[in-house]
C-alpha atoms as a PDB file:
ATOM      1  CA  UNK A   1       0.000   0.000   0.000  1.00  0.00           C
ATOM      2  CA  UNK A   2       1.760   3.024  -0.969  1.00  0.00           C
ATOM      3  CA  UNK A   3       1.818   6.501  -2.851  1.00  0.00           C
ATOM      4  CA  UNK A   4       4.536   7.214  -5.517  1.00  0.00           C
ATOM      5  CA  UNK A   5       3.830  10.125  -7.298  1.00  0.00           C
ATOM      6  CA  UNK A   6       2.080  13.277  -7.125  1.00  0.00           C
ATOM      7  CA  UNK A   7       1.784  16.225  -9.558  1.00  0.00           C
ATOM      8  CA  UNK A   8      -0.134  19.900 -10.100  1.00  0.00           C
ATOM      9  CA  UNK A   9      -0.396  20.191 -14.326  1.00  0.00           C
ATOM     10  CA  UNK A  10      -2.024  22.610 -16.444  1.00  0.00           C
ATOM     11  CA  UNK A  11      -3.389  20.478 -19.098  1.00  0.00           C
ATOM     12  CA  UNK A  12       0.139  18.718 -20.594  1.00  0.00           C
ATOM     13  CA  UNK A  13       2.200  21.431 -18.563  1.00  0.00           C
ATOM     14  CA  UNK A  14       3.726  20.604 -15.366  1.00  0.00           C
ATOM     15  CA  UNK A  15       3.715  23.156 -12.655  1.00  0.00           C
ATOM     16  CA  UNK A  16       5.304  20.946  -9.571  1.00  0.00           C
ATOM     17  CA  UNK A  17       5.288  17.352  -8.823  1.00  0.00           C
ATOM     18  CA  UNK A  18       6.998  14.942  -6.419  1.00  0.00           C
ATOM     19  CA  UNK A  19       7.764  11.486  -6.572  1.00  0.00           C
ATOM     20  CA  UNK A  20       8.590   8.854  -4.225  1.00  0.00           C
ATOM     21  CA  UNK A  21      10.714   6.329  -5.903  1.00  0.00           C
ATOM     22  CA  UNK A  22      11.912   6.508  -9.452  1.00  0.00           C
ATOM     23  CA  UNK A  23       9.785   5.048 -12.300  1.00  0.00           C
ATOM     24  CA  UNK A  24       8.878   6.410 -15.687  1.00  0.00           C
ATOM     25  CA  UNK A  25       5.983   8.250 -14.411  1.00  0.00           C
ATOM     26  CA  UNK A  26       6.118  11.443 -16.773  1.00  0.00           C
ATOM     27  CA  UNK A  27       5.853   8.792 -19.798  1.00  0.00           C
ATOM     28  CA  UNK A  28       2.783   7.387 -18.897  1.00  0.00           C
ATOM     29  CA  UNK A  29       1.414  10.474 -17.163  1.00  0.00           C
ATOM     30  CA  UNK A  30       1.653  12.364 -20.452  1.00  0.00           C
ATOM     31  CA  UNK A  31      -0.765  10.109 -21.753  1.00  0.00           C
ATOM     32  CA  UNK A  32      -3.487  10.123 -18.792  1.00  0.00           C
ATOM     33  CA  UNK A  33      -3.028  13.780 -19.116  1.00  0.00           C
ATOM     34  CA  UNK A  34      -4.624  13.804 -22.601  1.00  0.00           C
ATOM     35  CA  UNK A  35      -7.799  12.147 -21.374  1.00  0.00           C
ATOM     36  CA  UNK A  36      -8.363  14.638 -19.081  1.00  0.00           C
ATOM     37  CA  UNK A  37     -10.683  16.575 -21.023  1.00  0.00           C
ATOM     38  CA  UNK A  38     -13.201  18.950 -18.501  1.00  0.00           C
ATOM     39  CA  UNK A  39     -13.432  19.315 -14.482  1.00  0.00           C
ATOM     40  CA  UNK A  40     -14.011  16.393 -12.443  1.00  0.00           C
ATOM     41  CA  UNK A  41     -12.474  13.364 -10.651  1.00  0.00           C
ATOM     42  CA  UNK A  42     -11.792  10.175 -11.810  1.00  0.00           C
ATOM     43  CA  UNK A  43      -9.332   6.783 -11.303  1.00  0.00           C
ATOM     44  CA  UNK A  44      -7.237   5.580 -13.944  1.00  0.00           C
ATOM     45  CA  UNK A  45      -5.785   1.905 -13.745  1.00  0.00           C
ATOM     46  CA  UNK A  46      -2.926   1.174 -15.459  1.00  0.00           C
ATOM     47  CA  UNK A  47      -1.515  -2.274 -14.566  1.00  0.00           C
ATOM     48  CA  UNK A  48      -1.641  -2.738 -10.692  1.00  0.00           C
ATOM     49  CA  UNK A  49      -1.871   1.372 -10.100  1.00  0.00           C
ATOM     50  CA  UNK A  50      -4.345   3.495 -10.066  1.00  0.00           C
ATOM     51  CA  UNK A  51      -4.028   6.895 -11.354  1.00  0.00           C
ATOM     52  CA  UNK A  52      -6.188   9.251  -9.415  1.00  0.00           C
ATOM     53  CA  UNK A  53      -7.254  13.057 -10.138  1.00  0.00           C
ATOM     54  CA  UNK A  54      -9.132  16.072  -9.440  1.00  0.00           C
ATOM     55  CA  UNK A  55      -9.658  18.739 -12.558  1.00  0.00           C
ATOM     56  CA  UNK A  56     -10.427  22.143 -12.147  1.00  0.00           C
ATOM     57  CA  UNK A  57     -10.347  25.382 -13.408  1.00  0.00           C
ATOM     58  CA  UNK A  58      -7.903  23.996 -16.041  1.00  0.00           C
ATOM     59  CA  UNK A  59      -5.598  22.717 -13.129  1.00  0.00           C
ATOM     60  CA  UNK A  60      -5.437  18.981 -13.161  1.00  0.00           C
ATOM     61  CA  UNK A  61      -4.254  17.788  -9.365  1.00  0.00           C
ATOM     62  CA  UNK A  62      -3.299  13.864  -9.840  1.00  0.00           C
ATOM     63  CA  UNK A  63      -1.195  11.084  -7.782  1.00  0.00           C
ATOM     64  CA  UNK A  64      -0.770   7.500  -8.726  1.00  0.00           C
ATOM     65  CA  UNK A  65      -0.931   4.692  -5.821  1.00  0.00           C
ATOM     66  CA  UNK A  66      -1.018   1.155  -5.524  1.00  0.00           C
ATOM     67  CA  UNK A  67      -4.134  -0.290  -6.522  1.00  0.00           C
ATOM     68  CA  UNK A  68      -4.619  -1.710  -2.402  1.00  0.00           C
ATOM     69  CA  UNK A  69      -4.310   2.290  -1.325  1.00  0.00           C
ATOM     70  CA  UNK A  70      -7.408   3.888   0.085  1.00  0.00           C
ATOM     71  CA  UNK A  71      -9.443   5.888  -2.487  1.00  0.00           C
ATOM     72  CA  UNK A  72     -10.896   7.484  -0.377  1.00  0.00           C
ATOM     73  CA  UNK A  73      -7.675   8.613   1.241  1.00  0.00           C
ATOM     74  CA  UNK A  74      -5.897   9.254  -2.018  1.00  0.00           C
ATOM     75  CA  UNK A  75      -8.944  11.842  -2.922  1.00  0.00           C
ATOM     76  CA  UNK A  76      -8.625  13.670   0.498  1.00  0.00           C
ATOM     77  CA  UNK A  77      -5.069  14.223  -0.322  1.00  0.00           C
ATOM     78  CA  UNK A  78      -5.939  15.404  -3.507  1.00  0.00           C
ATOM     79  CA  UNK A  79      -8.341  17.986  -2.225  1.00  0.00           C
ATOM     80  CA  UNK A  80      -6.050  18.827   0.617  1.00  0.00           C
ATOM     81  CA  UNK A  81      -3.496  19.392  -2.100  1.00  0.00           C
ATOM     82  CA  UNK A  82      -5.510  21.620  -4.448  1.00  0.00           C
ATOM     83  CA  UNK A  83      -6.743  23.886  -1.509  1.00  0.00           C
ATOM     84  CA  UNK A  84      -3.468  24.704  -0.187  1.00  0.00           C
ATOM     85  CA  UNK A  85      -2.193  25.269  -4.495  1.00  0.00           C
ATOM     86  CA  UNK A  86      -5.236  27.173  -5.230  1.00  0.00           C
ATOM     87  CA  UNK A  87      -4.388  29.261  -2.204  1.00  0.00           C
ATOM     88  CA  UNK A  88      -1.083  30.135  -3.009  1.00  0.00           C
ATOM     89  CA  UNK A  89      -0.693  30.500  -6.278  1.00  0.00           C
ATOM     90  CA  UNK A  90      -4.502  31.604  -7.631  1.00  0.00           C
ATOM     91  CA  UNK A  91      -5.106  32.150 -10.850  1.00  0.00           C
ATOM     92  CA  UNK A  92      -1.571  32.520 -11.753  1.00  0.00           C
ATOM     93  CA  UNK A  93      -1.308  28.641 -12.454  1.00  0.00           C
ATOM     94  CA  UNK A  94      -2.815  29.745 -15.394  1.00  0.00           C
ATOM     95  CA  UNK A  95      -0.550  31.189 -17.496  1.00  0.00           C
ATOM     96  CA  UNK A  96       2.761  29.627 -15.258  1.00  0.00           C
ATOM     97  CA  UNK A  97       5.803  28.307 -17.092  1.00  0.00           C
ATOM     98  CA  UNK A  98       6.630  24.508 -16.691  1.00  0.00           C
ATOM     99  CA  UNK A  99       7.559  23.854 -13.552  1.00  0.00           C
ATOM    100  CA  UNK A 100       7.495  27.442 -12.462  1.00  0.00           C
ATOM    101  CA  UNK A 101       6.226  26.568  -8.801  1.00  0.00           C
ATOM    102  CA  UNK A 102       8.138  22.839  -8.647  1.00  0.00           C
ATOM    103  CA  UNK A 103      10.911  24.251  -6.265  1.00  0.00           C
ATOM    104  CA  UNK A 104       8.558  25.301  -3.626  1.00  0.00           C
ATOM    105  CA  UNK A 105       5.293  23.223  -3.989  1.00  0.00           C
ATOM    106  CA  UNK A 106       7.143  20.000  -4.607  1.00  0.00           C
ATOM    107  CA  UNK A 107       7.981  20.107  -1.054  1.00  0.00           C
ATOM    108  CA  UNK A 108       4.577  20.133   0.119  1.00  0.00           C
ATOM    109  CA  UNK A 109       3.384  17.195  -2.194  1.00  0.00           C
ATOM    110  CA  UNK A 110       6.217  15.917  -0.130  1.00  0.00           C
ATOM    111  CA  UNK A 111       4.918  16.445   3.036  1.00  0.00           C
ATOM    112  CA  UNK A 112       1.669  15.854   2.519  1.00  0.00           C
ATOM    113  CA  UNK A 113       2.273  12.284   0.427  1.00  0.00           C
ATOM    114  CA  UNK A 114       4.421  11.368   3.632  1.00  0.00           C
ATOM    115  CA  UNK A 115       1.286  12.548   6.106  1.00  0.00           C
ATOM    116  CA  UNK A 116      -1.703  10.969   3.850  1.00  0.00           C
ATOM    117  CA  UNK A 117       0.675   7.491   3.437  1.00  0.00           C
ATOM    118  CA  UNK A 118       1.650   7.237   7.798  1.00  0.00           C
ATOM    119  CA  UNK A 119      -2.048   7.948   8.138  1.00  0.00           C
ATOM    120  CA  UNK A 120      -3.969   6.575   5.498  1.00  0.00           C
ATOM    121  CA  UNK A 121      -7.475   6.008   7.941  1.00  0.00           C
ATOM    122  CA  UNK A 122      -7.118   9.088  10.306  1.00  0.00           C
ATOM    123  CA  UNK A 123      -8.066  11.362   7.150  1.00  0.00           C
ATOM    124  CA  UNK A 124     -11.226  10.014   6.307  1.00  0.00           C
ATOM    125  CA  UNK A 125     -12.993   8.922   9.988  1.00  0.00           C
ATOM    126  CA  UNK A 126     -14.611  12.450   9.328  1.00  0.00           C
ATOM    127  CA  UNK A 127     -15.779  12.523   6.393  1.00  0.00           C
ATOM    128  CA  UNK A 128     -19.136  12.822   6.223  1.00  0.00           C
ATOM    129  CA  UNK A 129     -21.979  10.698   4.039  1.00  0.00           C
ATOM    130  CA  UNK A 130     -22.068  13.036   1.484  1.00  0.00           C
ATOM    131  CA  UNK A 131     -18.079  12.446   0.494  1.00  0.00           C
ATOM    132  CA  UNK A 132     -18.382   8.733   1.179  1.00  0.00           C
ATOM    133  CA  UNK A 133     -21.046   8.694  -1.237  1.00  0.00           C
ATOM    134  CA  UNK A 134     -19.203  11.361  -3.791  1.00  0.00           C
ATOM    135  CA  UNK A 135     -16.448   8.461  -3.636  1.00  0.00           C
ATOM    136  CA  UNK A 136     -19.150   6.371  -5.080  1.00  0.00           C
ATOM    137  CA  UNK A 137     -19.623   8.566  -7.973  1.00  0.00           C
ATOM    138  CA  UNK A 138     -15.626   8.215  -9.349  1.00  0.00           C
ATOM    139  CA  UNK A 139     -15.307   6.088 -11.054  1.00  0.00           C
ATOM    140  CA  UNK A 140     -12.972   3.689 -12.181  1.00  0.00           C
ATOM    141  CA  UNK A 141     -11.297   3.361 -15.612  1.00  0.00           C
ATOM    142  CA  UNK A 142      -8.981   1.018 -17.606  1.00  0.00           C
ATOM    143  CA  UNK A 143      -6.918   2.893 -19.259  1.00  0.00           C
ATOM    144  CA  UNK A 144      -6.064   1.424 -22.903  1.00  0.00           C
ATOM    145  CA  UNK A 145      -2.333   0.084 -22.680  1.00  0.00           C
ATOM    146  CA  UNK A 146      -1.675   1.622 -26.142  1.00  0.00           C
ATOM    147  CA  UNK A 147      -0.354   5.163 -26.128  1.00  0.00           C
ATOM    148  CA  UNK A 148      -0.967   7.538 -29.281  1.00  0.00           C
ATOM    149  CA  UNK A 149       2.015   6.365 -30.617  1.00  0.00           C
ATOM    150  CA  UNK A 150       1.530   3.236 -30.673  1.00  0.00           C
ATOM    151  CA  UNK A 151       3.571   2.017 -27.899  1.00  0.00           C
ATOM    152  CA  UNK A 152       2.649  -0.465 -25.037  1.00  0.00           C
ATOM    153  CA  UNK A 153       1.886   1.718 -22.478  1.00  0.00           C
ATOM    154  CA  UNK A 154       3.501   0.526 -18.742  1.00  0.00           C
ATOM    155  CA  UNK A 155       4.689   2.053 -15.752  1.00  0.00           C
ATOM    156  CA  UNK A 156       7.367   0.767 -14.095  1.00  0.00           C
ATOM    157  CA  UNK A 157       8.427   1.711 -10.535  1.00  0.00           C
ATOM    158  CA  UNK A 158      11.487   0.953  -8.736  1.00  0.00           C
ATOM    159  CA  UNK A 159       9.779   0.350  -5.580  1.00  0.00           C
ATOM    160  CA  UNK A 160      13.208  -0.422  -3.953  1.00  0.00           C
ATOM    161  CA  UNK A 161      14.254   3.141  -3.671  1.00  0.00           C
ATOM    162  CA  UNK A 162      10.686   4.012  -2.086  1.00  0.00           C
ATOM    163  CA  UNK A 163      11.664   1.219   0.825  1.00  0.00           C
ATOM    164  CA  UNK A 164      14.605   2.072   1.502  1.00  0.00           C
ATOM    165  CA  UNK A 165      13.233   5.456   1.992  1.00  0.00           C
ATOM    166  CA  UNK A 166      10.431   3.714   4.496  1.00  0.00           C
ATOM    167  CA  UNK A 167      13.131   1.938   6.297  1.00  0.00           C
ATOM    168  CA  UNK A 168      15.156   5.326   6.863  1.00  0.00           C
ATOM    169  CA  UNK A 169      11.847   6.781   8.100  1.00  0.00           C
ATOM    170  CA  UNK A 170      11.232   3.472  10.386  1.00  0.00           C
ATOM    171  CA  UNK A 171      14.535   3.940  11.848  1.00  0.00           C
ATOM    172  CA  UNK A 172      14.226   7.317  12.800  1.00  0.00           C
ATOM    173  CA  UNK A 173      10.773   6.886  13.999  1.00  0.00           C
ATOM    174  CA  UNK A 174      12.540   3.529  16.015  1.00  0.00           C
ATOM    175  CA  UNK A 175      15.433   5.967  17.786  1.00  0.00           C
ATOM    176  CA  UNK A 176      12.704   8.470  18.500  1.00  0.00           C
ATOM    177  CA  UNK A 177      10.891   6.317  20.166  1.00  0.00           C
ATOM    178  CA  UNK A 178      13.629   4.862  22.139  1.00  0.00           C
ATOM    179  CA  UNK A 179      14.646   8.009  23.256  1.00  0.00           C
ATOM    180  CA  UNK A 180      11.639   8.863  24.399  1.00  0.00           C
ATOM    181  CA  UNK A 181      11.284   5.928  26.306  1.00  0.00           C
ATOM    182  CA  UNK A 182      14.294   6.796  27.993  1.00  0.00           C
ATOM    183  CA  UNK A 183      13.429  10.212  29.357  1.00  0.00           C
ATOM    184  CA  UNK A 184       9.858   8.503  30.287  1.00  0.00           C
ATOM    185  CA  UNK A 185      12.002   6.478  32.719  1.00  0.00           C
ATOM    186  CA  UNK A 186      13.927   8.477  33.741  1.00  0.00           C
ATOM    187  CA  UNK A 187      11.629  11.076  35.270  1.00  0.00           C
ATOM    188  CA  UNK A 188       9.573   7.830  36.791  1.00  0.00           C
ATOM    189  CA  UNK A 189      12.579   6.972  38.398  1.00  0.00           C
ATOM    190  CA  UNK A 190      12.867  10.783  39.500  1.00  0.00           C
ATOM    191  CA  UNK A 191       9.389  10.788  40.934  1.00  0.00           C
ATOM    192  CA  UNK A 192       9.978   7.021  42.344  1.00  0.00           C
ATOM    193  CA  UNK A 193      12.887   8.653  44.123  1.00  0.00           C
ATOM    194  CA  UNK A 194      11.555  11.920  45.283  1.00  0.00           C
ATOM    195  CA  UNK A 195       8.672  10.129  46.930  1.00  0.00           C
ATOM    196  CA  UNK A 196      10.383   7.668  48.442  1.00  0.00           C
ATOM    197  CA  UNK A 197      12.534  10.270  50.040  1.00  0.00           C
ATOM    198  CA  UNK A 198       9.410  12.487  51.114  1.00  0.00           C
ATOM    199  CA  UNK A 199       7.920   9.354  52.767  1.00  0.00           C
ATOM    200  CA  UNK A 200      11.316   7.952  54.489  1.00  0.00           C
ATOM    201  CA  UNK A 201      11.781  11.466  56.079  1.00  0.00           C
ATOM    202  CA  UNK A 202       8.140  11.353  57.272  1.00  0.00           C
ATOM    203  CA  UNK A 203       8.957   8.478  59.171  1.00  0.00           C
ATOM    204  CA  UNK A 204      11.981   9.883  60.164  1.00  0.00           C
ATOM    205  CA  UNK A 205      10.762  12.799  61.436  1.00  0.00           C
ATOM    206  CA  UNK A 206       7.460  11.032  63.286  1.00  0.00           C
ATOM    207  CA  UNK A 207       9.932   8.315  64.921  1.00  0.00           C
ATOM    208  CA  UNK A 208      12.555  11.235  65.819  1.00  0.00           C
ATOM    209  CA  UNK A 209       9.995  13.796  67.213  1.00  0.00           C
ATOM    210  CA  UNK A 210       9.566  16.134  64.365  1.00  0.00           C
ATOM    211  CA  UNK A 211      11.056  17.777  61.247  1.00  0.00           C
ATOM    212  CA  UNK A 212      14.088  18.699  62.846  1.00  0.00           C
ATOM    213  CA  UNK A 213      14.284  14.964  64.104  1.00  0.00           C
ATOM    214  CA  UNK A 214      15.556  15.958  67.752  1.00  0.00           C
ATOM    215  CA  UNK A 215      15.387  12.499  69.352  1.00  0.00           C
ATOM    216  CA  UNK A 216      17.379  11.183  66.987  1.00  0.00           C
ATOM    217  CA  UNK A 217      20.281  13.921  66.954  1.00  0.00           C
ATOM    218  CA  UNK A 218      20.797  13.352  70.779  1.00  0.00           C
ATOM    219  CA  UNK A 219      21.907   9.554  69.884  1.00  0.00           C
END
């Protein structure tokens, strides 16, 4: 279950994408680009992916996942990802150059593709009946495997990179943790401590006749 590519486009024009692991996405995004013809959402299989999208206003907001990836969650990135575009950069996505916003947006499609893939579930326990049943309204299309120039139309990922970036993640998250864990125990201890002192100098002072423990100084 994974994400591996997003990307903001202005019909065949590519204003900022992001992607995961290498593959030949652009090849075979060039071509699901050309289908896009008016405003609207739809999912694309090609092989065992699924090309998803959002059109609007000319601005075509699409990431490919595995085909075992939430829709639903997939679509709320989408949206999440058009909002924050839309509100940055306007209308002026418009009449951008190629990749005239990749150097800053591409970082959010990163952040956001990391946040919608740790937490594919949390996004959508809110959505309301009306978006679960919107979901029901995408639909689902096989995308013919021959391009327009009459080539076999495949996309291949190198899903190695994309785990070895997982596993760098899982690591970090691992020595987080851990540390974490440390300083957990070591203010328990701390408390442990400080109470056990507060309650042997109680008895102390009770068995020694009071806070300054006099009985016991005499001995």
């Amino acid at each position: 279950m994974a994400m591996f590519y997003a990307v903001v486009a202005r019909k065949s024009t590519i204003l900022a994408k992001y992607a995961q692991c290498k593959g030949n996405f652009d090849q075979v995004l060039e071509e699901v680009l050309r289908k896009v013809d008016r405003d609207g959402k739809l999912t694309y299989a090609v092989d065992a992916y699924l090309f998803h999208y959002i059109a609007s206003d000319m601005i075509t907001y699409l990431c490919i996942t595995s085909e075992d990836f939430p829709r639903s969650t997939a679509f709320a990135f989408l949206q999440d990802i058009m909002a924050r575009f839309v509100r940055v950069y306007g209308n002026t996505a418009k009449t951008a150059l190629p990749y005239s916003m990749d150097s800053e947006f591409s970082k959010v499609l990163q952040n956001q593709m990391r946040y919608y893939v740790e937490n594919p579930e949390g996004n959508t326990v809110n959505k309301v009946q009306s978006d679960i049943d919107d979901l029901k309204q995408i639909m689902v299309k096989n995308i013919d495997n021959i391009s327009q120039r009459g080539e076999r139309l495949e996309l291949l990922v190198d899903k190695a990179e994309g785990l070895t970036t997982h596993s760098a993640q899982f690591q970090r998250q691992s020595r987080e943790l851990r540390r974490a864990m440390f300083w957990k125990n070591v203010k328990m201890y701390l408390v442990i401590g400080v109470v056990g002192f507060v309650i042997f100098w109680i008895i102390l002072s009770i068995s020694c006749g009071g806070v300054h423990i006099p009985k016991c100084r005499k001995h």
